[in-house]
C-alpha atoms as a PDB file:
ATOM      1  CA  UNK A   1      40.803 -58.475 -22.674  1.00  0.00           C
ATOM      2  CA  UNK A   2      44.031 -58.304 -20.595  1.00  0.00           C
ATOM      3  CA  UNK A   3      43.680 -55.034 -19.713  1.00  0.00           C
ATOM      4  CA  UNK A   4      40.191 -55.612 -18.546  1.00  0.00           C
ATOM      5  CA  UNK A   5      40.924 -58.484 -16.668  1.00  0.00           C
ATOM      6  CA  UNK A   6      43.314 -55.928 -15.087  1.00  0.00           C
ATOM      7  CA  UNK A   7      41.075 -53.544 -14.262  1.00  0.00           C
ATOM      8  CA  UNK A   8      38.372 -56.205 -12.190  1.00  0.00           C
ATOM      9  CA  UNK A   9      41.591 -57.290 -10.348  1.00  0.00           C
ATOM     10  CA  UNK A  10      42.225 -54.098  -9.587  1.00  0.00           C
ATOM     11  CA  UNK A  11      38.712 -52.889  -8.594  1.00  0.00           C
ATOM     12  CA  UNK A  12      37.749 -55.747  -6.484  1.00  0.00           C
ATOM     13  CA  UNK A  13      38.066 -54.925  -2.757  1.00  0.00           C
ATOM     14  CA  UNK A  14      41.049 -56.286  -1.002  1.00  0.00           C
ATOM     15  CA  UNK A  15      40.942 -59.678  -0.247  1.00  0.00           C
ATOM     16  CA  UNK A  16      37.834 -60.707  -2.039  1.00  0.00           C
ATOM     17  CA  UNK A  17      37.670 -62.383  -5.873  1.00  0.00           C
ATOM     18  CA  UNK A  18      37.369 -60.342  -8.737  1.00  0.00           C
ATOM     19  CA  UNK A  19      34.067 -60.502 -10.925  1.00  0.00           C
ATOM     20  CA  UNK A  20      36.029 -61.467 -13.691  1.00  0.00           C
ATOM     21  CA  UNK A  21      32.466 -63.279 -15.384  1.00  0.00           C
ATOM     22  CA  UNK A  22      31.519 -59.683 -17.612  1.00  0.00           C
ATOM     23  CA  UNK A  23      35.321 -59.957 -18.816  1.00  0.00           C
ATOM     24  CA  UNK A  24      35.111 -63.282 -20.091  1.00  0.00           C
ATOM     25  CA  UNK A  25      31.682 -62.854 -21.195  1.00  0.00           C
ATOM     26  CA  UNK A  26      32.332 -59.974 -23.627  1.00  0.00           C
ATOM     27  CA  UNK A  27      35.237 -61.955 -25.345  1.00  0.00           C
ATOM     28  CA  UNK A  28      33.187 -65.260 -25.755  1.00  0.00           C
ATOM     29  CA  UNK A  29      30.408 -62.772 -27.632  1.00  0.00           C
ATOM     30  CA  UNK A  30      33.136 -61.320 -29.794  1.00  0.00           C
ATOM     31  CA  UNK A  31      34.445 -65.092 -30.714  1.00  0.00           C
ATOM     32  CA  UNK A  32      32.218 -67.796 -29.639  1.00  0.00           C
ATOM     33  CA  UNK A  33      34.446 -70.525 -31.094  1.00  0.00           C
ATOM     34  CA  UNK A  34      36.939 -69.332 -28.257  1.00  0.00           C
ATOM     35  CA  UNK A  35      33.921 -69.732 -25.600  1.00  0.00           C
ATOM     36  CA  UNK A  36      35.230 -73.099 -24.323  1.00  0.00           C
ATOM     37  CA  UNK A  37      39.355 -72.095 -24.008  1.00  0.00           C
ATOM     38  CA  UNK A  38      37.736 -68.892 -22.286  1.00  0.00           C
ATOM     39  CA  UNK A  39      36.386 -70.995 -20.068  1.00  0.00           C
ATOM     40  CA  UNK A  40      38.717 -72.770 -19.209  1.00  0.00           C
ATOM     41  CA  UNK A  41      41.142 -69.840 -18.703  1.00  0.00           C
ATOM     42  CA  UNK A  42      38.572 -68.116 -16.700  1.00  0.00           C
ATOM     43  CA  UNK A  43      38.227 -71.192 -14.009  1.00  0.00           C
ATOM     44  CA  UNK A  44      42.125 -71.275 -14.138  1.00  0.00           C
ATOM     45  CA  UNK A  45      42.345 -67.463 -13.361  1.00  0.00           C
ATOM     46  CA  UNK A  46      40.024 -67.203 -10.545  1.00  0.00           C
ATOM     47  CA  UNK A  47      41.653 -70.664  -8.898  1.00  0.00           C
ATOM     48  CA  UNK A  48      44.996 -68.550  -8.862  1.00  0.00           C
ATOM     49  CA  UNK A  49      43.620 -65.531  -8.075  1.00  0.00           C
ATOM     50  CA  UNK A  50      41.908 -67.587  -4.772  1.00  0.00           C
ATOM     51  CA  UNK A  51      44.962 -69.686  -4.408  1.00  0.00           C
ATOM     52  CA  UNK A  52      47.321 -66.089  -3.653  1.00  0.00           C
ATOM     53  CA  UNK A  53      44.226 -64.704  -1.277  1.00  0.00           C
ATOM     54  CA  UNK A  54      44.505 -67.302   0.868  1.00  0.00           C
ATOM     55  CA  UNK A  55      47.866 -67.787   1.111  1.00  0.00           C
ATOM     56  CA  UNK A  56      48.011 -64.494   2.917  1.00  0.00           C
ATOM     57  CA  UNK A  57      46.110 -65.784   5.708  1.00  0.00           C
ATOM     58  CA  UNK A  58      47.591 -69.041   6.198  1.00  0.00           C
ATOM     59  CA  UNK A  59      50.373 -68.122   8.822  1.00  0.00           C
ATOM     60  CA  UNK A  60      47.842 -65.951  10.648  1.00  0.00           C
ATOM     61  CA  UNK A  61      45.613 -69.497  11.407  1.00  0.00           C
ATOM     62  CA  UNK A  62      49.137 -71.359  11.894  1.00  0.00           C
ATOM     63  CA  UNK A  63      49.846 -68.628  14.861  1.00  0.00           C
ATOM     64  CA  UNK A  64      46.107 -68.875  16.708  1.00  0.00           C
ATOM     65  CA  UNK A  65      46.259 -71.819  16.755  1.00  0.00           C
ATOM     66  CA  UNK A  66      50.024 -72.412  17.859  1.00  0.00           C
ATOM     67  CA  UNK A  67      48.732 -69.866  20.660  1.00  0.00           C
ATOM     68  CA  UNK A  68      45.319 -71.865  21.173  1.00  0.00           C
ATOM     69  CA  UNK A  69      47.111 -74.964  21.790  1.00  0.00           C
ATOM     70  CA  UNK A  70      49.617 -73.412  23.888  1.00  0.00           C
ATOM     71  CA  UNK A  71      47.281 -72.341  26.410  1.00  0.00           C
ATOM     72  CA  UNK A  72      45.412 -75.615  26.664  1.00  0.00           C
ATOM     73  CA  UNK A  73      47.925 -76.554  29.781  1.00  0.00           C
ATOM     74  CA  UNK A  74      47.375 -73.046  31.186  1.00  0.00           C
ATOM     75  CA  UNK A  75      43.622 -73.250  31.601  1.00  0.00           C
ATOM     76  CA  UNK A  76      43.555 -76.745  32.518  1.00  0.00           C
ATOM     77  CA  UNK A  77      45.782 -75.971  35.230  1.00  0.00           C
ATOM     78  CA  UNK A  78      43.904 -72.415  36.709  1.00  0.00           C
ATOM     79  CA  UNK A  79      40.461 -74.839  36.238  1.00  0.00           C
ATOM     80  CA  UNK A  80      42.412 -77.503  38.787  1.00  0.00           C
ATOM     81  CA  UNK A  81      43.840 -75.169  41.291  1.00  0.00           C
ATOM     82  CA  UNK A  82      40.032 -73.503  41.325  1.00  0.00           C
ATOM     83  CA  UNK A  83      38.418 -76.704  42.448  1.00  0.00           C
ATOM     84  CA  UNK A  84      37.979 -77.420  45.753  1.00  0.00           C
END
């Protein structure tokens, strides 16, 4: 099951969540006395999995909107000097 886990990771295009529900699926058919732990350790998998996607982008929003912020004074003050 790892190594198919593994493999979805790996196929899934880059920065998007791996269909990891056919992995998960298959094992729970094999052993359906496992089907609620599976479960479990699916949600937990794809929350991490989310959790490390995101993360790349976080500093990215942190600088647009530093920079958004920062030019709040600058377009206020080109709006006032274009008034009559």
């Amino acid at each position: 099951m790892g190594e198919q886990a593994s493999e979805a990771v790996g196929a899934a295009p880059a920065g998007e969540t791996p269909e990891l529900g056919p992995v998960f699926d298959e094992q729970a058919r094999e052993d359906p006395d496992e089907r609620p732990a599976l479960s479990a350790l699916r949600a937990r998998l794809e929350e991490l999995i989310e959790s490390v996607i995101t993360r790349g982008f976080r500093r990215a929003f942190l600088a647009c909107a530093i920079l958004a912020a920062l030019a709040v004074p600058a377009v206020v003050l080109i709006r006032r000097s274009a008034l009559p």
